[in-house]
PDB file of N, CA and C in Angstrom:
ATOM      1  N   UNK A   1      85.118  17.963  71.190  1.00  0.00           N
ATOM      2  CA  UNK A   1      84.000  18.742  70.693  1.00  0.00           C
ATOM      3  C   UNK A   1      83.227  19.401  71.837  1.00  0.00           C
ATOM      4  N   UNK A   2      82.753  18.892  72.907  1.00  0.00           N
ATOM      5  CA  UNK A   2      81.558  19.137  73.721  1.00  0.00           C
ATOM      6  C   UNK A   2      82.777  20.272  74.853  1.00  0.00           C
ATOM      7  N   UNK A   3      84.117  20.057  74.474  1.00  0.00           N
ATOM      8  CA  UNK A   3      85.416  20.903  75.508  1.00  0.00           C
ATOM      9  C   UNK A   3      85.083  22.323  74.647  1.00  0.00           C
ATOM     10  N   UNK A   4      85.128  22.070  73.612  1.00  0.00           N
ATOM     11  CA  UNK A   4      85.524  23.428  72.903  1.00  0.00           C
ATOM     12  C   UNK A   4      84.099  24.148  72.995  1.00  0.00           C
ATOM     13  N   UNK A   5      83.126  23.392  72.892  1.00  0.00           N
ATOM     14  CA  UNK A   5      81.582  24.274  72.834  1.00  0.00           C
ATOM     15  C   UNK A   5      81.331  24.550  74.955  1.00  0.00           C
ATOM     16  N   UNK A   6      82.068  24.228  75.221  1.00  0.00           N
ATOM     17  CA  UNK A   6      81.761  24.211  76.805  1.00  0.00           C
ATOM     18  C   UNK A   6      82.342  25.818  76.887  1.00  0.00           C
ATOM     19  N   UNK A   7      84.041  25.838  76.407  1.00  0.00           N
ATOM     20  CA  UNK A   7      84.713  27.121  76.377  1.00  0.00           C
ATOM     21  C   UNK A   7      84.259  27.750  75.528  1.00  0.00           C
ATOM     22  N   UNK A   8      83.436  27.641  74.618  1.00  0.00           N
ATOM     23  CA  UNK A   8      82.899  28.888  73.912  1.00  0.00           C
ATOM     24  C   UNK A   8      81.609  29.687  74.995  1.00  0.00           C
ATOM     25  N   UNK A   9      81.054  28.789  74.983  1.00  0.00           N
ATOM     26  CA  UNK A   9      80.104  29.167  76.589  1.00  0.00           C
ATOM     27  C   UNK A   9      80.212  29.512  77.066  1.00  0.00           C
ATOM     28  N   UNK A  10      81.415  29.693  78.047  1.00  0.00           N
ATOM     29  CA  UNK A  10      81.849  30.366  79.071  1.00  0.00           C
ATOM     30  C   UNK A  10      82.600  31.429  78.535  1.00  0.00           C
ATOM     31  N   UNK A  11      82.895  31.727  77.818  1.00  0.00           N
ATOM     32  CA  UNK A  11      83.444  32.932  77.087  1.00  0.00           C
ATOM     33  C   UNK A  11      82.034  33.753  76.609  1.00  0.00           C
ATOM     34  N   UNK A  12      81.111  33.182  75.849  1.00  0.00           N
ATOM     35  CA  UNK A  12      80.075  34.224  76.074  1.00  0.00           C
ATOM     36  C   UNK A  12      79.278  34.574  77.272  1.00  0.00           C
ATOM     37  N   UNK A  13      79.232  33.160  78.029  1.00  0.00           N
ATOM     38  CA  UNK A  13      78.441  34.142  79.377  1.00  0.00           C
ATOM     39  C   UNK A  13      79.473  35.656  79.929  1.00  0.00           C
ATOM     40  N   UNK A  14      80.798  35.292  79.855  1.00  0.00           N
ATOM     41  CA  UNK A  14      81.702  36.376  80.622  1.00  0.00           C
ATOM     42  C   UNK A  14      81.129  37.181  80.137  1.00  0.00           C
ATOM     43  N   UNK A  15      81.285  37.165  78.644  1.00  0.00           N
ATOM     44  CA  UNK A  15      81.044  38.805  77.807  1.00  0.00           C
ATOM     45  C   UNK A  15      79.929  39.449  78.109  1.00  0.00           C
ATOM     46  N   UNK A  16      78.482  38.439  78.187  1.00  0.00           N
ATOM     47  CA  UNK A  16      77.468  39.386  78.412  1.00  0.00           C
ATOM     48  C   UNK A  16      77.478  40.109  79.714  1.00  0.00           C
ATOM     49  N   UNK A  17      78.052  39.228  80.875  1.00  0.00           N
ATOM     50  CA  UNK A  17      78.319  39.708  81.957  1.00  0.00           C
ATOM     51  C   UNK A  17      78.813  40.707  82.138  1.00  0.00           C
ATOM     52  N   UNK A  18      80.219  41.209  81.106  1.00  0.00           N
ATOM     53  CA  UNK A  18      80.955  42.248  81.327  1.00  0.00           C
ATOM     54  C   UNK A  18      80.135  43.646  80.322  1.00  0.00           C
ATOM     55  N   UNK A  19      79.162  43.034  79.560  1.00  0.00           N
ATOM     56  CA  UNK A  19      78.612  44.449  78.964  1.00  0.00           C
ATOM     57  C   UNK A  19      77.670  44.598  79.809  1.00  0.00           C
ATOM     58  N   UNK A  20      76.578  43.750  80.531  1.00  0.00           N
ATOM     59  CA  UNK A  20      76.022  44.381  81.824  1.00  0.00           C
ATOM     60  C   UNK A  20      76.801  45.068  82.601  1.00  0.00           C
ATOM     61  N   UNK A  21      78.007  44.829  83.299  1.00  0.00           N
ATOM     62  CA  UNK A  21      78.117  45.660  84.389  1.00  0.00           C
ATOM     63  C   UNK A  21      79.300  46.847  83.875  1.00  0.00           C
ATOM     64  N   UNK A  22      79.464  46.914  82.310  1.00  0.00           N
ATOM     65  CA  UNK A  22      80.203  48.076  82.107  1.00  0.00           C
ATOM     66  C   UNK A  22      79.395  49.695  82.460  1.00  0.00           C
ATOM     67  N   UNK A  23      77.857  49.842  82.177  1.00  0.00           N
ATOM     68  CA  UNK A  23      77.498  51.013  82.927  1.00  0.00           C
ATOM     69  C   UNK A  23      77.470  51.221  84.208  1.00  0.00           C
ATOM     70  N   UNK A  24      77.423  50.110  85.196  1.00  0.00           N
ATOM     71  CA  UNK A  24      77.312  49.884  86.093  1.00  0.00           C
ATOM     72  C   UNK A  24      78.913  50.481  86.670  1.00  0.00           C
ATOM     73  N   UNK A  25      79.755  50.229  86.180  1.00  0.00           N
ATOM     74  CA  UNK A  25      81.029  50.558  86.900  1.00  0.00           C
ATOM     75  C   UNK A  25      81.543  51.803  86.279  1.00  0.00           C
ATOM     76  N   UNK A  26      81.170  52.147  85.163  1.00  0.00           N
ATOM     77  CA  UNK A  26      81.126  53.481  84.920  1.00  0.00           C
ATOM     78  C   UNK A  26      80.549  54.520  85.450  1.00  0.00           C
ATOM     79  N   UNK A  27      79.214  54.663  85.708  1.00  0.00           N
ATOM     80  CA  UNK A  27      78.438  55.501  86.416  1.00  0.00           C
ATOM     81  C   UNK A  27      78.973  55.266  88.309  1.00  0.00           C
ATOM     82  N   UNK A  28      79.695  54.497  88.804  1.00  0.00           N
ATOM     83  CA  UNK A  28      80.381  54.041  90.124  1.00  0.00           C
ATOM     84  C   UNK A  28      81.834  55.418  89.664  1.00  0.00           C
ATOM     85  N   UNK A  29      82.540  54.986  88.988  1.00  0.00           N
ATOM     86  CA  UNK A  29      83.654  55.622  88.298  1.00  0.00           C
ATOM     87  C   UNK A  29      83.406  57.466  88.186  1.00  0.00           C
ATOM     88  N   UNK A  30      82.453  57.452  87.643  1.00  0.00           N
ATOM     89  CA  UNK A  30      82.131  58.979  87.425  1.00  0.00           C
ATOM     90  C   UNK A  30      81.892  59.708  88.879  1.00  0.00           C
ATOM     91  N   UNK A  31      81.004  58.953  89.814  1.00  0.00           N
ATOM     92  CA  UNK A  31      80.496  59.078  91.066  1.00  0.00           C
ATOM     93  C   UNK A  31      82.007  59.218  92.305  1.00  0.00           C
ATOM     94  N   UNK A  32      82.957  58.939  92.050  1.00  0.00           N
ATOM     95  CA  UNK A  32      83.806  58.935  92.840  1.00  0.00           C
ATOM     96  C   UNK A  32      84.571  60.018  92.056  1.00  0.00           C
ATOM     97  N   UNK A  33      84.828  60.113  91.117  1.00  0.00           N
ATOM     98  CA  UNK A  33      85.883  61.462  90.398  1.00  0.00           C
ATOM     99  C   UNK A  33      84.766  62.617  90.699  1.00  0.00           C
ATOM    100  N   UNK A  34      83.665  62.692  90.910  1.00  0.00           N
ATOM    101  CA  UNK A  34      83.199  63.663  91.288  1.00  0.00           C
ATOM    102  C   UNK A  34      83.264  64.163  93.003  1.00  0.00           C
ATOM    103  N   UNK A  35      83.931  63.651  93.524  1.00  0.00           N
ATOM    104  CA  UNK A  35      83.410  63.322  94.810  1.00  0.00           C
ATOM    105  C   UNK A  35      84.676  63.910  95.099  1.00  0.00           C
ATOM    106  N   UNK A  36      85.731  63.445  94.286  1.00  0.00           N
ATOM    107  CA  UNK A  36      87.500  63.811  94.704  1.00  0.00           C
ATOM    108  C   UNK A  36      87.466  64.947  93.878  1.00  0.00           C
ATOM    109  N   UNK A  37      86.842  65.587  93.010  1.00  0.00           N
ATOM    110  CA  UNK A  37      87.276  67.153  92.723  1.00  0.00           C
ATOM    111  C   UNK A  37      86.350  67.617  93.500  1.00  0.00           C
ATOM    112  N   UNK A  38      85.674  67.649  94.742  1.00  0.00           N
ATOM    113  CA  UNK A  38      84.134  68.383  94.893  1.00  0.00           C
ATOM    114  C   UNK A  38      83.596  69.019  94.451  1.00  0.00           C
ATOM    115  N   UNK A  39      82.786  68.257  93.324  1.00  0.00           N
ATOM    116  CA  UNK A  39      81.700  68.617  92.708  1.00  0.00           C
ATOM    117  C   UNK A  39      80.428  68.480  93.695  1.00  0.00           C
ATOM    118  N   UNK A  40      80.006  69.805  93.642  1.00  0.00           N
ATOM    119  CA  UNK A  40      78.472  69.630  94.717  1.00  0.00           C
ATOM    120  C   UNK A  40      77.214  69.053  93.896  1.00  0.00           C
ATOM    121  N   UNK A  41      76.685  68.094  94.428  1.00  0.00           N
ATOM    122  CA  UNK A  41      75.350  67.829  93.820  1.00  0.00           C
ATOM    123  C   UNK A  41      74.201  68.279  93.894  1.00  0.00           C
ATOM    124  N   UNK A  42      73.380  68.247  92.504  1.00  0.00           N
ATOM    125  CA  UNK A  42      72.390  69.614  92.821  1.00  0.00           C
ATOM    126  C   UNK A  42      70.949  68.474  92.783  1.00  0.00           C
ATOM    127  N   UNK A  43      70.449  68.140  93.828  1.00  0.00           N
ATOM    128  CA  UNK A  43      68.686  67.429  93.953  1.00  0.00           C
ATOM    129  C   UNK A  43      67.617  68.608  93.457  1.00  0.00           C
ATOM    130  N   UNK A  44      66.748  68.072  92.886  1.00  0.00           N
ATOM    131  CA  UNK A  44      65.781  68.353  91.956  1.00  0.00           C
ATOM    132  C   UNK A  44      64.286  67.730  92.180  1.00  0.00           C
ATOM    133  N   UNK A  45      63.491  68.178  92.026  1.00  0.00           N
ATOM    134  CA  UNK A  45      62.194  68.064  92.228  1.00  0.00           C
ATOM    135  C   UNK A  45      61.349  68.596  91.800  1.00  0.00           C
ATOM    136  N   UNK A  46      60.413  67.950  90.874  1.00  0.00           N
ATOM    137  CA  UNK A  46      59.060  68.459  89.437  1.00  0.00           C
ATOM    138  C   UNK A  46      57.850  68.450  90.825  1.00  0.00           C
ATOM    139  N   UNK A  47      57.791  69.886  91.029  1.00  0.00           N
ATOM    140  CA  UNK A  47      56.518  70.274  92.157  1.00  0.00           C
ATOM    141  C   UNK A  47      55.447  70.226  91.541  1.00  0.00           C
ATOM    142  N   UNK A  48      55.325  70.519  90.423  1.00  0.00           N
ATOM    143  CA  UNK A  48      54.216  70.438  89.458  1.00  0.00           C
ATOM    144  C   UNK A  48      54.214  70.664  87.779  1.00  0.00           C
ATOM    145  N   UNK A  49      53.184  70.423  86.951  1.00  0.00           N
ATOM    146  CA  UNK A  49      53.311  70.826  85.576  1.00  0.00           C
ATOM    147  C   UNK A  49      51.530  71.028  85.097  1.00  0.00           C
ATOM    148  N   UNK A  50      51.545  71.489  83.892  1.00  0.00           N
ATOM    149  CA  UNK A  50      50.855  72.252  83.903  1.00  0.00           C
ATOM    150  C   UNK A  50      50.618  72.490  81.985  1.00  0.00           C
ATOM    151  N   UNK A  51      49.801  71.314  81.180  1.00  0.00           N
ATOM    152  CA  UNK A  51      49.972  71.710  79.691  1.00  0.00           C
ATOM    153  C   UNK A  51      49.533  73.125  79.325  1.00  0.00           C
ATOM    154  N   UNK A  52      49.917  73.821  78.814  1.00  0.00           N
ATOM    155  CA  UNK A  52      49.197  75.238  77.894  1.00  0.00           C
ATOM    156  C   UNK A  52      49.104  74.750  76.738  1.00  0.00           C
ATOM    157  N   UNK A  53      49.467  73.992  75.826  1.00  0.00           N
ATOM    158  CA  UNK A  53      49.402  74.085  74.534  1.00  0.00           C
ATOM    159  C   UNK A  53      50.094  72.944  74.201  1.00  0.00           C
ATOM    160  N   UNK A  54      49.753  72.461  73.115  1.00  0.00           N
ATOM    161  CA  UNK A  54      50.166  70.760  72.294  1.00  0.00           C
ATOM    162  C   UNK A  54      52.296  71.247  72.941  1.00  0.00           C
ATOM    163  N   UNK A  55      52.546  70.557  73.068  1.00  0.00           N
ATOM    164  CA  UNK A  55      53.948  70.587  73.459  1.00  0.00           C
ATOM    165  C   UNK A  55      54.728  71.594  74.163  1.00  0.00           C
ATOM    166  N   UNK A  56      53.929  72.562  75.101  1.00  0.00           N
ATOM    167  CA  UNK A  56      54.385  73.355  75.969  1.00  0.00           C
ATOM    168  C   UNK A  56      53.534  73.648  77.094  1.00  0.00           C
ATOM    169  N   UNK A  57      54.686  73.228  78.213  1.00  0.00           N
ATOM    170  CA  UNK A  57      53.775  73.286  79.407  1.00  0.00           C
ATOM    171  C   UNK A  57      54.810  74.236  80.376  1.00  0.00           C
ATOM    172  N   UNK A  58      54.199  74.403  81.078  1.00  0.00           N
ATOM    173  CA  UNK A  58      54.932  75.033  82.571  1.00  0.00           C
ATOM    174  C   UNK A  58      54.806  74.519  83.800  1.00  0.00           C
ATOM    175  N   UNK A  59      56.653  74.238  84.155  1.00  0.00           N
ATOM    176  CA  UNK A  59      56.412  73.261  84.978  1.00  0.00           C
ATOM    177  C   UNK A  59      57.220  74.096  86.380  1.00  0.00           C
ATOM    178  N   UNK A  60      56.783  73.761  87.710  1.00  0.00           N
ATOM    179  CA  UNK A  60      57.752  74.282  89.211  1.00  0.00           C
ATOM    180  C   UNK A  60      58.681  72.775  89.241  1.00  0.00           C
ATOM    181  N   UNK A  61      59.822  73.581  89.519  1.00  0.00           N
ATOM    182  CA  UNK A  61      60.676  72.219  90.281  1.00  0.00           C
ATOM    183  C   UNK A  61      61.251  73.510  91.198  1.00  0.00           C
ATOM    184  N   UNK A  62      62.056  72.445  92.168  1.00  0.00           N
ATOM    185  CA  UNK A  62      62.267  73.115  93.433  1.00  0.00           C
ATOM    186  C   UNK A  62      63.405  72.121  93.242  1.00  0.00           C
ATOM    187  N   UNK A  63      64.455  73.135  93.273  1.00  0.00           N
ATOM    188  CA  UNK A  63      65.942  72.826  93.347  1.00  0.00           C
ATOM    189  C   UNK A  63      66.902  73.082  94.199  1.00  0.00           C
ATOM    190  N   UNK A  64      67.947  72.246  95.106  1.00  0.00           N
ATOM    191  CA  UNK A  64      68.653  72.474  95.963  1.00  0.00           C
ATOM    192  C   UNK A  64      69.827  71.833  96.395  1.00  0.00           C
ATOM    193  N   UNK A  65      70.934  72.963  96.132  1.00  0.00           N
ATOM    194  CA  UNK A  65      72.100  72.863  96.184  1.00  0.00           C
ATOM    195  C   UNK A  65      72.762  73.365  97.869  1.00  0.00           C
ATOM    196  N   UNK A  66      73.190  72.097  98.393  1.00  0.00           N
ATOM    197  CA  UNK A  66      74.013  72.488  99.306  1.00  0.00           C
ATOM    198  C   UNK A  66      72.685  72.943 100.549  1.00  0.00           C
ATOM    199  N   UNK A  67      72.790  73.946 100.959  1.00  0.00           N
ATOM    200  CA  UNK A  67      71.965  74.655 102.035  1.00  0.00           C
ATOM    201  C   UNK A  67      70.751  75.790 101.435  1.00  0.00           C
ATOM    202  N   UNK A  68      71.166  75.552 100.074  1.00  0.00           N
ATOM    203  CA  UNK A  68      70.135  76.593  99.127  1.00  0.00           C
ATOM    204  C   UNK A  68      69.458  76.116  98.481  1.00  0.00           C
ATOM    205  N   UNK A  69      68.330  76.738  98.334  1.00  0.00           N
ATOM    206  CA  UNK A  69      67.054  75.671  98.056  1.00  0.00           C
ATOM    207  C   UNK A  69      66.491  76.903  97.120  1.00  0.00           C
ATOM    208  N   UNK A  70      66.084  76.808  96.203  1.00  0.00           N
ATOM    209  CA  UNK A  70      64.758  78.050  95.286  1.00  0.00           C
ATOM    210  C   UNK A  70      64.329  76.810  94.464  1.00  0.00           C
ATOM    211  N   UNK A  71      63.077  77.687  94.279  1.00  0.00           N
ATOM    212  CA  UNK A  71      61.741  76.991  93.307  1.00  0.00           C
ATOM    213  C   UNK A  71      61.691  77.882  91.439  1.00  0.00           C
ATOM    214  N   UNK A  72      61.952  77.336  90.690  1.00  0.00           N
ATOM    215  CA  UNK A  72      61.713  77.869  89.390  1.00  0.00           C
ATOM    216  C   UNK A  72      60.738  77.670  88.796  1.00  0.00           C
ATOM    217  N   UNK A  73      60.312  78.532  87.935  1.00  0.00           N
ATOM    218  CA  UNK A  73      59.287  78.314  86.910  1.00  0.00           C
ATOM    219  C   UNK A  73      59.715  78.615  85.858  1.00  0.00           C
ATOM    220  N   UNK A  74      59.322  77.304  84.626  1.00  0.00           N
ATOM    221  CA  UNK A  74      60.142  76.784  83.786  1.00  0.00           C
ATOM    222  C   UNK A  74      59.288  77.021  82.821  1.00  0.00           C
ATOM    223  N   UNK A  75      59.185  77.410  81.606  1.00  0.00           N
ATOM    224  CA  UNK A  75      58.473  77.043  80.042  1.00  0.00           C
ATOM    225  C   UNK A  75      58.984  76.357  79.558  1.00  0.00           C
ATOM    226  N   UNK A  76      58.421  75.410  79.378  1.00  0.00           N
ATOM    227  CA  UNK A  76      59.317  73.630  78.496  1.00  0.00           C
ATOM    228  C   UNK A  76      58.168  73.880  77.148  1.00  0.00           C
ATOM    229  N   UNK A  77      59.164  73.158  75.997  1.00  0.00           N
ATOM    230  CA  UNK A  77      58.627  73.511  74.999  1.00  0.00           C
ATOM    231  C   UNK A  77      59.756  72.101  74.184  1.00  0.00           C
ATOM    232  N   UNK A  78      59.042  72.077  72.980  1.00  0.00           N
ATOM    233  CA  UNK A  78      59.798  70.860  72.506  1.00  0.00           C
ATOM    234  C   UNK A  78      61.487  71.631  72.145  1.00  0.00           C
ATOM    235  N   UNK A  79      61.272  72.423  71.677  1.00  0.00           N
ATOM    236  CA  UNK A  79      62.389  73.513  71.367  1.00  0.00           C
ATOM    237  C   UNK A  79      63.285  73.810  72.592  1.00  0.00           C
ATOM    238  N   UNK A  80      62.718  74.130  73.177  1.00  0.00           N
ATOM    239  CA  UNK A  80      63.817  75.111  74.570  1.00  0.00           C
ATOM    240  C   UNK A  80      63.310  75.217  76.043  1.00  0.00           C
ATOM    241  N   UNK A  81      63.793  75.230  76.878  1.00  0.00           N
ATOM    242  CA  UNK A  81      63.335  75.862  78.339  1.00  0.00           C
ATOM    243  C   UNK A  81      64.206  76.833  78.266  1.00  0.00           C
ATOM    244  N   UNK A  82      62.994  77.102  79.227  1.00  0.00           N
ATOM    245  CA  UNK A  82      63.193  79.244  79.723  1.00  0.00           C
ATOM    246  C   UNK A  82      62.348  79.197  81.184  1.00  0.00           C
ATOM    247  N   UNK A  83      63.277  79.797  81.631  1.00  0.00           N
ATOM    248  CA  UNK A  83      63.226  80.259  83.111  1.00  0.00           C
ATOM    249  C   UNK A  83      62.562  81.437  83.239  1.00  0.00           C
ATOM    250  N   UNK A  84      61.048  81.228  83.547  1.00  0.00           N
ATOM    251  CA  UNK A  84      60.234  82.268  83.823  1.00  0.00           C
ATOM    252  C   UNK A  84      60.092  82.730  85.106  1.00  0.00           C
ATOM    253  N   UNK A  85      60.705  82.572  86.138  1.00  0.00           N
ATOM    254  CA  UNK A  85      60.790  83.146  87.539  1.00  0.00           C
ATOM    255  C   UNK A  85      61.419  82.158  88.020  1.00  0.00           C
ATOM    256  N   UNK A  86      61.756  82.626  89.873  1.00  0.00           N
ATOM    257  CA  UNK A  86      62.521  82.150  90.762  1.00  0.00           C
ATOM    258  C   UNK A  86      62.089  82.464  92.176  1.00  0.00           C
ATOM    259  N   UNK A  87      61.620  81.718  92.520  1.00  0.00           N
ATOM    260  CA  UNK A  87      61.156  82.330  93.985  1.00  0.00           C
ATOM    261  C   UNK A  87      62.207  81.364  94.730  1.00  0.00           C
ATOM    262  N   UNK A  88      62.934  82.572  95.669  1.00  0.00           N
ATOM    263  CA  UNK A  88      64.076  81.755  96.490  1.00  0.00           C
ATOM    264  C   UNK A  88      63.236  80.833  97.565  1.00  0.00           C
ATOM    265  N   UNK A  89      64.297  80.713  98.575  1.00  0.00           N
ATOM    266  CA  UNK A  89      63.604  79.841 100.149  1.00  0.00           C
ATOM    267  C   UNK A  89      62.360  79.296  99.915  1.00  0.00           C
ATOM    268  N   UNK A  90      62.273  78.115  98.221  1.00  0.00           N
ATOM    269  CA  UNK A  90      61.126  77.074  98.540  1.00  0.00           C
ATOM    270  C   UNK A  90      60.560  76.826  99.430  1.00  0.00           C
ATOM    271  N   UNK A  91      59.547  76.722 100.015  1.00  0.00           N
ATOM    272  CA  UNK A  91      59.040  75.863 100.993  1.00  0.00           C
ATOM    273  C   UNK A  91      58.927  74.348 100.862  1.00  0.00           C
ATOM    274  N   UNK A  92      58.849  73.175 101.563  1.00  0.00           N
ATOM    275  CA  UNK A  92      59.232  72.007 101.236  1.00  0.00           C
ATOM    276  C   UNK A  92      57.746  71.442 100.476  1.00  0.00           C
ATOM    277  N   UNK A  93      58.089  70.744  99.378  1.00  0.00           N
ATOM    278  CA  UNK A  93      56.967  70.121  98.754  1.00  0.00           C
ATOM    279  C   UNK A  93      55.768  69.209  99.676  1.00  0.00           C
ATOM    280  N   UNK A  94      54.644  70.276  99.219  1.00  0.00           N
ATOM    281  CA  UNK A  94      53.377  69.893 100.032  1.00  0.00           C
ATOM    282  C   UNK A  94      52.241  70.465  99.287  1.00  0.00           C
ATOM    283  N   UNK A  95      50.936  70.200  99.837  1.00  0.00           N
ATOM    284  CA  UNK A  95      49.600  70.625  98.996  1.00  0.00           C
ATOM    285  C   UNK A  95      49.851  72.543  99.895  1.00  0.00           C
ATOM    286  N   UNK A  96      50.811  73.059 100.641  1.00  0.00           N
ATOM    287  CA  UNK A  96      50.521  74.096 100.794  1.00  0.00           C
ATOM    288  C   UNK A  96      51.932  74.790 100.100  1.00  0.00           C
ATOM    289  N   UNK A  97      52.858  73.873  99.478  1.00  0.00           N
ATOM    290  CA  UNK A  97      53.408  74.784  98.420  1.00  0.00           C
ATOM    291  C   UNK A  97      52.640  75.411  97.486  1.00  0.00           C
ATOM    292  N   UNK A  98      51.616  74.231  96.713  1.00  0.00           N
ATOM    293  CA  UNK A  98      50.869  74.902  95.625  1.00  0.00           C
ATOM    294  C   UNK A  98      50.208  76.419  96.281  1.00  0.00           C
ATOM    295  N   UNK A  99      49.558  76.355  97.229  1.00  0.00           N
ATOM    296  CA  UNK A  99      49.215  77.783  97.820  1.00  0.00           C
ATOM    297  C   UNK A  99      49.640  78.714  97.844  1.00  0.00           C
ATOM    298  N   UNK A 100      50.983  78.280  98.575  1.00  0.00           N
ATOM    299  CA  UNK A 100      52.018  79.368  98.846  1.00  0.00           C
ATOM    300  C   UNK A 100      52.354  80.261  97.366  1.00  0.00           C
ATOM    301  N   UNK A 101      52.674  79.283  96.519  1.00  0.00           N
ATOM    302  CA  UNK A 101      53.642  79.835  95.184  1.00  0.00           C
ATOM    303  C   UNK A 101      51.976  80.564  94.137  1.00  0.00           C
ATOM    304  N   UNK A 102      50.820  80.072  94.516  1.00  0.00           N
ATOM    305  CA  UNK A 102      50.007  80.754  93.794  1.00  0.00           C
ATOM    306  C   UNK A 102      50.116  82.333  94.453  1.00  0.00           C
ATOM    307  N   UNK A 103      50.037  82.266  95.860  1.00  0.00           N
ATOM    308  CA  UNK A 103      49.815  83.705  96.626  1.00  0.00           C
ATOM    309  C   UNK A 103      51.365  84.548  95.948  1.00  0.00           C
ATOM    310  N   UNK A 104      52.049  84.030  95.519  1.00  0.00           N
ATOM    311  CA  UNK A 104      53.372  84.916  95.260  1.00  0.00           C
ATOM    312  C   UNK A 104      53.108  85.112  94.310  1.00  0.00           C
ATOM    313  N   UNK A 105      52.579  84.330  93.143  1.00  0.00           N
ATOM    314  CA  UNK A 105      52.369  84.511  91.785  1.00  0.00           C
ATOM    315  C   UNK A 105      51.291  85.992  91.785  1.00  0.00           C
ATOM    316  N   UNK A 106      50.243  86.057  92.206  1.00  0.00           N
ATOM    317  CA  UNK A 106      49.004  86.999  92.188  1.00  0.00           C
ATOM    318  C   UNK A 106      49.730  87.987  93.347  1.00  0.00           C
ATOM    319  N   UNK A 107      50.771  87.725  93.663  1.00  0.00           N
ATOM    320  CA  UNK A 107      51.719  89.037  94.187  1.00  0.00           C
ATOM    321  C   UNK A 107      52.289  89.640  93.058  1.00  0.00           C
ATOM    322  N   UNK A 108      53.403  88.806  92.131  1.00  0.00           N
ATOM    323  CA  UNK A 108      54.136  89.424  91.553  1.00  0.00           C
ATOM    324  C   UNK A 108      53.508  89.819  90.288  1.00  0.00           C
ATOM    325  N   UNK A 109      52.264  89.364  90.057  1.00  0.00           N
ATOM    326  CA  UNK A 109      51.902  89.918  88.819  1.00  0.00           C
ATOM    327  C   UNK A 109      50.728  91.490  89.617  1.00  0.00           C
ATOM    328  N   UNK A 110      50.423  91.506  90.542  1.00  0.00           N
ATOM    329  CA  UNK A 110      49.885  92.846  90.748  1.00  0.00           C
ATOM    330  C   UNK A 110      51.254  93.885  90.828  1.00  0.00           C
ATOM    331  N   UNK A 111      52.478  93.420  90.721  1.00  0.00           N
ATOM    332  CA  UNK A 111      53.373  94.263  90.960  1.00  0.00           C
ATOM    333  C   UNK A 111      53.358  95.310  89.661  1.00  0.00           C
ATOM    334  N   UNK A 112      53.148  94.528  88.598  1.00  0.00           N
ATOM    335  CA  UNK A 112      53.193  94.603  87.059  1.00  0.00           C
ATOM    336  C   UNK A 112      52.092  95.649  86.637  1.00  0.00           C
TER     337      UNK A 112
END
């Protein structure tokens, strides 16, 4: 009796064990097949956000792939994002990005 409830035991600890580390070796798995087709990875960064209205805000992230770096401005909405500009050659996230990207903003809208 106390043999068979011992091996049932150890048969469920395995299992929980093996459903913990099944994402774990999956997301390992995905990470290396990406690596052997070179897939480039793209880093990301929320510079700021900004509510306008019950479920839509506008947010900067500053995105960079490889040696290329641009800053977007995004309309998030529960519905959809939309890419409302692009200012290339981000500058690196700091209290003088916010500066910087306001002085471009009150550029590109006197363009208008």
């Amino acid at each position: 009796m106390a043999d068979s409830l011992s091996t049932s035991l150890l048969v469920l600890v395995a299992m929980v064990i093996a459903m913990a580390a099944l994402p774990w070796g999956l997301r390992r798995w995905q990470l290396r097949r990406q690596v052997t087709q070179g897939v480039v990875q793209v880093q990301t960064q929320v510079l700021g956000a900004v509510a306008i209205g019950p479920g839509q805000r506008v947010v900067t992230v500053q995105v960079q792939r490889g040696d290329a770096m641009a800053c977007l401005v995004l309309g998030v909405t529960a519905q959809s994002i939309q890419c409302l500009h692009v200012l290339p050659d981000a500058p690196a996230a700091s209290s003088g990005a916010t500066a910087d990207f306001a002085q471009a903003l009150v550029t590109e809208q006197g363009k208008d």
